[in-house]
N, C-alpha and C. Protein backbone atom coordinates (compact mmCIF):
# COMPACT_ATOMS: atom_id res chain seq x y z
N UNK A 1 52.71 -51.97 22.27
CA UNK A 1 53.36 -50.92 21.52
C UNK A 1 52.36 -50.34 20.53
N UNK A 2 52.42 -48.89 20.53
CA UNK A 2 51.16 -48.83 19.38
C UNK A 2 52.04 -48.54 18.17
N UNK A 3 53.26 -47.76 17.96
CA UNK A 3 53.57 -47.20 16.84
C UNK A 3 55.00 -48.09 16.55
N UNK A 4 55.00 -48.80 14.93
CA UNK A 4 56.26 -49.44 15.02
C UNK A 4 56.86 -48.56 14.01
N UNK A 5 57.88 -47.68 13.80
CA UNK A 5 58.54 -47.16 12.48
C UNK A 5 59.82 -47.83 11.86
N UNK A 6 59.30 -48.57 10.89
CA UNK A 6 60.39 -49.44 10.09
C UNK A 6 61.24 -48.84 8.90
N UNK A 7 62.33 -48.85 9.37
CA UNK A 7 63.84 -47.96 8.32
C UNK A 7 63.97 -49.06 7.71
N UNK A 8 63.98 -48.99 6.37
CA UNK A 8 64.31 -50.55 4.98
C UNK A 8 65.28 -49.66 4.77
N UNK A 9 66.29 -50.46 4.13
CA UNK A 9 67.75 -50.26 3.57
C UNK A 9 68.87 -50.61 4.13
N UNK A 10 69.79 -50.06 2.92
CA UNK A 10 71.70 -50.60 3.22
C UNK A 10 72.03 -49.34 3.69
N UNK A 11 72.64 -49.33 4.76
CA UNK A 11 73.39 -47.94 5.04
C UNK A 11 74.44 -47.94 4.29
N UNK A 12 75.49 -49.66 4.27
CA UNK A 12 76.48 -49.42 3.08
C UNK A 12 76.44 -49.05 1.55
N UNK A 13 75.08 -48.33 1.16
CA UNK A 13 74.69 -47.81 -0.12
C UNK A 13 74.08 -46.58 -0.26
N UNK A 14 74.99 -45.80 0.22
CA UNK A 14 74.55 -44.57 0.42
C UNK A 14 73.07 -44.33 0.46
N UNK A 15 72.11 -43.44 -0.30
CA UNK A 15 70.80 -43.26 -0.01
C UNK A 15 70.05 -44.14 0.08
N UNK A 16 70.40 -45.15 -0.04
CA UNK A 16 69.53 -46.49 0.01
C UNK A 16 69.16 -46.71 1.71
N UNK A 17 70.10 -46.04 2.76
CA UNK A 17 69.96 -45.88 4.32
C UNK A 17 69.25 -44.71 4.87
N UNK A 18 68.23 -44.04 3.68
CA UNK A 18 67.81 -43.07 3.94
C UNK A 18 66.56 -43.35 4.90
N UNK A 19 66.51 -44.82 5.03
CA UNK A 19 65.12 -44.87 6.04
C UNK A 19 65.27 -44.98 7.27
N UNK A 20 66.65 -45.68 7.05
CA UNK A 20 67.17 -46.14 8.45
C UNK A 20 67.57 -44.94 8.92
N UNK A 21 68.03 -43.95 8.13
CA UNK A 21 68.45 -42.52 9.19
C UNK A 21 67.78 -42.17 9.91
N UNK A 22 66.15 -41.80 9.20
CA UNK A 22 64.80 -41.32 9.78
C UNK A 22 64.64 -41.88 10.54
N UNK A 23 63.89 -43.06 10.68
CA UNK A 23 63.50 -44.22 11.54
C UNK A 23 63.99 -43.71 12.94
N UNK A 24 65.91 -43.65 12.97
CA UNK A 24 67.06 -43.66 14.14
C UNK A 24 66.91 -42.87 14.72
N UNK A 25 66.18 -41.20 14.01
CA UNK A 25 66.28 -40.27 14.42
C UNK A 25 65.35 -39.96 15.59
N UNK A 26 64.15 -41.21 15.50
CA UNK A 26 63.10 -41.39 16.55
C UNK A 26 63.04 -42.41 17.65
N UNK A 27 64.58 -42.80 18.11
CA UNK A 27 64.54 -43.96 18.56
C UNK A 27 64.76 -43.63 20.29
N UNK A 28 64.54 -42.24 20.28
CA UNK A 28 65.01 -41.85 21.83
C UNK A 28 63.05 -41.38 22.10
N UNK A 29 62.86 -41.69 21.38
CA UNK A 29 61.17 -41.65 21.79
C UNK A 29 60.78 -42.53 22.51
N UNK A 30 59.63 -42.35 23.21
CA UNK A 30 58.51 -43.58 24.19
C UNK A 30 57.68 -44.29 23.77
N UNK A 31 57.22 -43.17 22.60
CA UNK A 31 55.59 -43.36 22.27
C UNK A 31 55.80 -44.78 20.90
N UNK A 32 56.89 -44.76 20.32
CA UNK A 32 56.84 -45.75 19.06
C UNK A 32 58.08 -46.84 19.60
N UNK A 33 58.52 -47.59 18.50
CA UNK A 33 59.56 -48.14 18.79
C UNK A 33 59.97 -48.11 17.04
N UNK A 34 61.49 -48.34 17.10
CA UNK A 34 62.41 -47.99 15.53
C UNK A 34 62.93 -49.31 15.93
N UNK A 35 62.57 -50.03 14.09
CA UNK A 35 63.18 -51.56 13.95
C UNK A 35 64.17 -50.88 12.50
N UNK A 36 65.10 -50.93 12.49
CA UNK A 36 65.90 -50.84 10.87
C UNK A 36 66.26 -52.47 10.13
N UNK A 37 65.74 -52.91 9.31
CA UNK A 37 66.17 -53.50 8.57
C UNK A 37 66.37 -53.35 7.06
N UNK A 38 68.01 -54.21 6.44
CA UNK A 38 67.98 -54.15 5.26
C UNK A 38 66.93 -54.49 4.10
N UNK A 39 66.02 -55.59 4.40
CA UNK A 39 64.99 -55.92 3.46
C UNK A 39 63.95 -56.72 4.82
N UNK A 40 62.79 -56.17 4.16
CA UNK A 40 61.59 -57.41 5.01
C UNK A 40 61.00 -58.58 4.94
N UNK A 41 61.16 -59.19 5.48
CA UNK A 41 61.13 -60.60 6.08
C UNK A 41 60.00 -60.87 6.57
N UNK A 42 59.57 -62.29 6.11
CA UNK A 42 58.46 -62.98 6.90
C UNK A 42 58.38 -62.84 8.58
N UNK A 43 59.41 -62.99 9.24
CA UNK A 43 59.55 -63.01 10.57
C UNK A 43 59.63 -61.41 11.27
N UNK A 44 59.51 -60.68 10.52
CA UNK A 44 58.96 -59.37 11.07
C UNK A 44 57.49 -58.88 11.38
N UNK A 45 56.84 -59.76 10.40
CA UNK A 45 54.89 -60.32 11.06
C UNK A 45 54.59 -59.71 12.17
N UNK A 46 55.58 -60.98 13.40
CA UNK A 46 55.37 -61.33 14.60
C UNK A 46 55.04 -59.43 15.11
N UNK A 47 56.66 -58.87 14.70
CA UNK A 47 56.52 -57.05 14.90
C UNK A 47 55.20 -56.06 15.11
N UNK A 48 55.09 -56.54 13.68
CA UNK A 48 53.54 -55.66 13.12
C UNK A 48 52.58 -56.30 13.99
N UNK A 49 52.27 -57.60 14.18
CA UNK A 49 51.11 -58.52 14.82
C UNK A 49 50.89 -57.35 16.14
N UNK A 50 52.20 -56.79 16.90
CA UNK A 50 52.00 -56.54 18.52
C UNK A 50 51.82 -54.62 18.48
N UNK A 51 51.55 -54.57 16.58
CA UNK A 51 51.51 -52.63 17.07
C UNK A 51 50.01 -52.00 16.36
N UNK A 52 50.07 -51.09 17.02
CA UNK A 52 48.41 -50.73 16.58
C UNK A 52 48.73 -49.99 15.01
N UNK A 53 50.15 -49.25 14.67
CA UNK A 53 50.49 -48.88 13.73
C UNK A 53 52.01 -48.72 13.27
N UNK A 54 51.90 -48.62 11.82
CA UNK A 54 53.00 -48.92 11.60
C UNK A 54 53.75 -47.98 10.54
N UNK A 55 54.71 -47.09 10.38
CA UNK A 55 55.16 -46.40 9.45
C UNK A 55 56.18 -47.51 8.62
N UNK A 56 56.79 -47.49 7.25
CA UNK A 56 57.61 -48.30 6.56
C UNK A 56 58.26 -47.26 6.05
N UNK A 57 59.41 -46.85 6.14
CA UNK A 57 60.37 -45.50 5.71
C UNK A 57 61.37 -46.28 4.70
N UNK A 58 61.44 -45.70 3.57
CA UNK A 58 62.26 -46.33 2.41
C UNK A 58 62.98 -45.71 1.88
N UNK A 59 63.87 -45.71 1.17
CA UNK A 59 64.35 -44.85 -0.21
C UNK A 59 63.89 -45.11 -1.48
N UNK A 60 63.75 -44.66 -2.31
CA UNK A 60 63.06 -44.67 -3.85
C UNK A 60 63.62 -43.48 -4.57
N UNK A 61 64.11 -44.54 -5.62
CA UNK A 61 64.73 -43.61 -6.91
C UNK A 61 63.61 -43.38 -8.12
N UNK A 62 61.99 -43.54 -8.00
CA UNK A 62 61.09 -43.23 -8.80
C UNK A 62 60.53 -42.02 -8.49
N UNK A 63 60.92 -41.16 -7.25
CA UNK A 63 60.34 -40.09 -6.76
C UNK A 63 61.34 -39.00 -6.59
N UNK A 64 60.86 -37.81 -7.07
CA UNK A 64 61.64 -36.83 -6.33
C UNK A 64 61.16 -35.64 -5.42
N UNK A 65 60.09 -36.26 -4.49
CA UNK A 65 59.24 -36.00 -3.46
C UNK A 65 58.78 -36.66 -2.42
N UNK A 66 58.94 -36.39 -0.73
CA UNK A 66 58.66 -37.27 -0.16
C UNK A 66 57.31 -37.27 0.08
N UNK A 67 57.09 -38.63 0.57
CA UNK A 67 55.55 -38.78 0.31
C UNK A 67 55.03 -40.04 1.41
N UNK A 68 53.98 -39.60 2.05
CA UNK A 68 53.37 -40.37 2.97
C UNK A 68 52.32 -40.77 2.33
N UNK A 69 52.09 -42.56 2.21
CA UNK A 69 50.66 -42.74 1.53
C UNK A 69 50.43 -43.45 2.57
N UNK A 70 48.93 -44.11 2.81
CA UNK A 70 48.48 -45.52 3.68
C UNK A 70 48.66 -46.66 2.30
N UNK A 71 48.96 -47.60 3.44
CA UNK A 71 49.31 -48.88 2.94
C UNK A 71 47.90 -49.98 2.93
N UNK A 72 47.45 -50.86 2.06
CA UNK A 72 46.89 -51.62 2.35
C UNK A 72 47.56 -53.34 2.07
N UNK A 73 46.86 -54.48 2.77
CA UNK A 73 47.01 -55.42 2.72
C UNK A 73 47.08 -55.52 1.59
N UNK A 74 48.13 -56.44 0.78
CA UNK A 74 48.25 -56.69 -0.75
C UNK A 74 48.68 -58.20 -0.74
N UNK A 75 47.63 -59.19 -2.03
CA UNK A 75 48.52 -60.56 -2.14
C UNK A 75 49.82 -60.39 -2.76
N UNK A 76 50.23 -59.36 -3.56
CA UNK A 76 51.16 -59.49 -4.14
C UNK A 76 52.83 -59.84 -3.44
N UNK A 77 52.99 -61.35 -4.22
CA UNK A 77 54.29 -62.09 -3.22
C UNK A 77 55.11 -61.42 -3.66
N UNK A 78 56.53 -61.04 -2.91
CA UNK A 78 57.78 -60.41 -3.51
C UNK A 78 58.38 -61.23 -3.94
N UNK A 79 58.97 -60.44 -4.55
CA UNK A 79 60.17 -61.07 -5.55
C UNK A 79 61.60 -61.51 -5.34
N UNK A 80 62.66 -61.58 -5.61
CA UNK A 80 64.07 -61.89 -5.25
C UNK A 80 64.61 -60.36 -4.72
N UNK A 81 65.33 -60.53 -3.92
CA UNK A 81 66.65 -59.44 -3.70
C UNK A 81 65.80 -58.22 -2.80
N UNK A 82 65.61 -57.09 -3.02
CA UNK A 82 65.47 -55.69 -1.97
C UNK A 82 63.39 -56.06 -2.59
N UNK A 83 62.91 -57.12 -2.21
CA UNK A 83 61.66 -56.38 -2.86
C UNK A 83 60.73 -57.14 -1.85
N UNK A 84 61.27 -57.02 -0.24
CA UNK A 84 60.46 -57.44 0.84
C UNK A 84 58.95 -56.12 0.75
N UNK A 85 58.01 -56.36 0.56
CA UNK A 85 57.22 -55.50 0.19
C UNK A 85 55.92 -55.52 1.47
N UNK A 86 55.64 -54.11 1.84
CA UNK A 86 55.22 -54.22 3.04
C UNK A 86 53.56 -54.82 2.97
N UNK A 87 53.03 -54.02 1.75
CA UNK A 87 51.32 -54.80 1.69
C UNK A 87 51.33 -55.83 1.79
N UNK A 88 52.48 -56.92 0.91
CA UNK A 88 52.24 -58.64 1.09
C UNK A 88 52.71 -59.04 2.98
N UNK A 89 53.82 -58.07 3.09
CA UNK A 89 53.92 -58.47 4.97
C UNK A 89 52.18 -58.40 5.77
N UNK A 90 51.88 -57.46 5.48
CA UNK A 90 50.83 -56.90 6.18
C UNK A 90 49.61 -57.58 6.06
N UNK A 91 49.46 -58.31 4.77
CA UNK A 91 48.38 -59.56 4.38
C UNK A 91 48.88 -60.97 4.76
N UNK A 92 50.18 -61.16 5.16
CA UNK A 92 50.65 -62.36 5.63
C UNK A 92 50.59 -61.82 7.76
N UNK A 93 50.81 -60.95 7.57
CA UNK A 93 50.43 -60.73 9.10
C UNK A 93 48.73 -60.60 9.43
N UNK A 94 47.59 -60.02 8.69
CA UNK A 94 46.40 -60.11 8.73
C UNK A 94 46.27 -61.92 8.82
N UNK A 95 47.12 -62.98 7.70
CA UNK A 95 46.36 -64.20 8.03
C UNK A 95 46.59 -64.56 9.17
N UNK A 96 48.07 -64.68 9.88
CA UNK A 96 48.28 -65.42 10.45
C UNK A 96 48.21 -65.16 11.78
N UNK A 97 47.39 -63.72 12.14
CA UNK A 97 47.12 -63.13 13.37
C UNK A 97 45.76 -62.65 13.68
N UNK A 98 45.67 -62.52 12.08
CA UNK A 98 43.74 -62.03 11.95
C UNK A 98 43.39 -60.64 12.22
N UNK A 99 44.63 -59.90 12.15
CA UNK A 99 44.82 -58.51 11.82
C UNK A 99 45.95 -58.25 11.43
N UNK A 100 45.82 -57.12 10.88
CA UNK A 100 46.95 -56.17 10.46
C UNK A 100 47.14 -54.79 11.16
N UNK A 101 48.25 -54.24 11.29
CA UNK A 101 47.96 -52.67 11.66
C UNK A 101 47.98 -51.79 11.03
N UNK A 102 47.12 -50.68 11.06
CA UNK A 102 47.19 -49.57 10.26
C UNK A 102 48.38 -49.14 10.11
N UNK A 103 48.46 -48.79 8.58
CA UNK A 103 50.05 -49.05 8.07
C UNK A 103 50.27 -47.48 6.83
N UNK A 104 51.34 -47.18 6.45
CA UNK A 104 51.72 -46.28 5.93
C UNK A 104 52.82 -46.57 5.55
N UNK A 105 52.99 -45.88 4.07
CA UNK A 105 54.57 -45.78 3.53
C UNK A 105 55.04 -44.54 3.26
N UNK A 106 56.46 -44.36 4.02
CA UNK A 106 57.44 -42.92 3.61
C UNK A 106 58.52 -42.99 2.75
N UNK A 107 58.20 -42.58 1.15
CA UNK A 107 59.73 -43.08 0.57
C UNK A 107 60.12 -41.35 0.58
N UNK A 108 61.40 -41.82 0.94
CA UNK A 108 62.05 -40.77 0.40
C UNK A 108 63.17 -40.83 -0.58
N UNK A 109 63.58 -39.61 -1.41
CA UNK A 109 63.74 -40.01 -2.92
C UNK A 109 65.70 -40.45 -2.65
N UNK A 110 65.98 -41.04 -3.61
CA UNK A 110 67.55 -41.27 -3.50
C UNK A 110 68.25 -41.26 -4.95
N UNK A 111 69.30 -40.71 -4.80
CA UNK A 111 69.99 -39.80 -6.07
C UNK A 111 71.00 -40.74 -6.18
N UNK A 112 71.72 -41.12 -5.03
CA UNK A 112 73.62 -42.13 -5.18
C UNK A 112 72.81 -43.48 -4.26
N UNK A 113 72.66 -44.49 -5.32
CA UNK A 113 72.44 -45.30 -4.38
C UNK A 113 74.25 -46.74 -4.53
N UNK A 114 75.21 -45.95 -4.93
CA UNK A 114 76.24 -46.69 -4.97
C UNK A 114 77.07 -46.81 -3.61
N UNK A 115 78.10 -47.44 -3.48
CA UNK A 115 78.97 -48.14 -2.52
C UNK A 115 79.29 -47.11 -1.16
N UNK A 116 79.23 -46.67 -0.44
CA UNK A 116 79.84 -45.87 0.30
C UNK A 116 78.71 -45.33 1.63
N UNK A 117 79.19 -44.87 2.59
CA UNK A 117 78.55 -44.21 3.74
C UNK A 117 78.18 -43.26 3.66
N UNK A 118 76.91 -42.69 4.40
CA UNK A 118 76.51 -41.18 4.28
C UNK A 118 75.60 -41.30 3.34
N UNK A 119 74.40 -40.20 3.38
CA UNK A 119 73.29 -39.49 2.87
C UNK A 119 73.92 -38.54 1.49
N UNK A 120 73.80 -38.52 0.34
CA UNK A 120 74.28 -37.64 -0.66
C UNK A 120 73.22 -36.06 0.10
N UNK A 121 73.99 -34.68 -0.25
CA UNK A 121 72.97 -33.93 -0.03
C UNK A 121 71.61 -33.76 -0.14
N UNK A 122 71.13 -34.50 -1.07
CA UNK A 122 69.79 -33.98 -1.61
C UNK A 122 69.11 -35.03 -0.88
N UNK A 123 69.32 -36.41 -0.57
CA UNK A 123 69.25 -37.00 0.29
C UNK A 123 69.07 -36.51 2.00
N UNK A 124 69.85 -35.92 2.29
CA UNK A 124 69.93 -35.43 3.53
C UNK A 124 68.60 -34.55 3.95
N UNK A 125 68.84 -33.80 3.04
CA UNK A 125 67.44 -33.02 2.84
C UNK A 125 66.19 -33.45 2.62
N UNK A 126 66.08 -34.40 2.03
CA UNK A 126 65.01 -35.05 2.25
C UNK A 126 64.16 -35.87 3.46
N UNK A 127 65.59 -36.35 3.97
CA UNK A 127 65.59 -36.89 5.65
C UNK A 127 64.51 -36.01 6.41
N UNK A 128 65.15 -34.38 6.70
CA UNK A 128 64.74 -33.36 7.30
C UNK A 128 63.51 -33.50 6.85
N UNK A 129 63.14 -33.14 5.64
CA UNK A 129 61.46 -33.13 5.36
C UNK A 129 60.44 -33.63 5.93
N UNK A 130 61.40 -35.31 5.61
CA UNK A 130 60.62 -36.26 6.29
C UNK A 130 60.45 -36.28 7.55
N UNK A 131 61.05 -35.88 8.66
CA UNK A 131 61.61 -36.23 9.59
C UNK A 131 60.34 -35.14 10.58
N UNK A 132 59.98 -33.89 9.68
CA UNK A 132 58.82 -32.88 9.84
C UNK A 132 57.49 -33.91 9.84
N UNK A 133 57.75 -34.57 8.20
CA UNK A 133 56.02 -35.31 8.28
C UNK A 133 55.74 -36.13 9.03
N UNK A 134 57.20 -36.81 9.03
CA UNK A 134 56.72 -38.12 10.14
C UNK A 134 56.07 -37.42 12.20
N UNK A 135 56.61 -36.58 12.15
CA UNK A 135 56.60 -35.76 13.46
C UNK A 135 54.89 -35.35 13.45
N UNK A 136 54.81 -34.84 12.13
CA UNK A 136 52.88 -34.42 12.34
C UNK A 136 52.22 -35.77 12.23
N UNK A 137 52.71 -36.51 11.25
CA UNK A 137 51.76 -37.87 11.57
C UNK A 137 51.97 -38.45 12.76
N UNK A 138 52.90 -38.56 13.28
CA UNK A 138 52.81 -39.51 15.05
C UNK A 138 52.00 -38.60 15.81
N UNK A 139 52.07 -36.89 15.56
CA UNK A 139 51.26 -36.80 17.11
C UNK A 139 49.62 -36.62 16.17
N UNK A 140 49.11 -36.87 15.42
CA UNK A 140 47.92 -36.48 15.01
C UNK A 140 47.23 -38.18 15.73
């Protein structure tokens, strides 16, 4: 597999499923494969270990712009609760495979991250944005 695109979040928290929307929206593709999970896990490694690259699609309430950066390997261990963090995955997948894959993060921003289903508008819109960048970064 070369391209893995990983959706983080709760869909039951409104924009907080803003990755998992994106992610879904590419899952009738060939060229990648779409994993959605609520938080990341040690045992998603194995994932990253088998792809040449990897997008991490999030929501973030520190931004109100979406934004594609590259990711690098990081020691930094996570913490309790939503803070599966992809640099420490990606340095725990570099040890224990002796690589990592070229990696990238997409947050996109989130306004309602309380109880309920569905994308808030501004949310939604952001999806779309993303949904453009992620499209020029896979075929470049």
């Amino acid at each position: 597999m070369s391209l893995l695109l990983v959706g983080i979040g709760n869909t039951l928290r409104r924009d907080d499923g803003a990755g998992a929307a994106l992610v879904e929206r590419f899952s009738n593709r060939t060229d990648c494969r779409v994993l959605v999970v609520h938080q990341l896990l040690p045992e998603h490694v194995d994932d990253l270990a088998r792809c040449a690259r990897v997008v991490f699609a999030d929501a973030a309430i520190d931004t109100t712009d979406v934004r594609l950066a590259p990711l690098a390997p990081s020691s930094r261990a996570p913490g309790l609760g939503h803070a599966g963090d992809p640099g420490w995955l990606l340095a725990l997948c570099e040890s224990l495979h002796g690589r990592s894959p070229e990696a990238w993060l997409l947050t996109i921003p989130a306004a309602d991250l309380g109880f309920g289903i569905g994308l808030s508008r501004a949310a939604a819109g952001a999806v779309e944005e993303a949904v453009r960048l992620l499209e020029g970064h896979i075929t470049k």
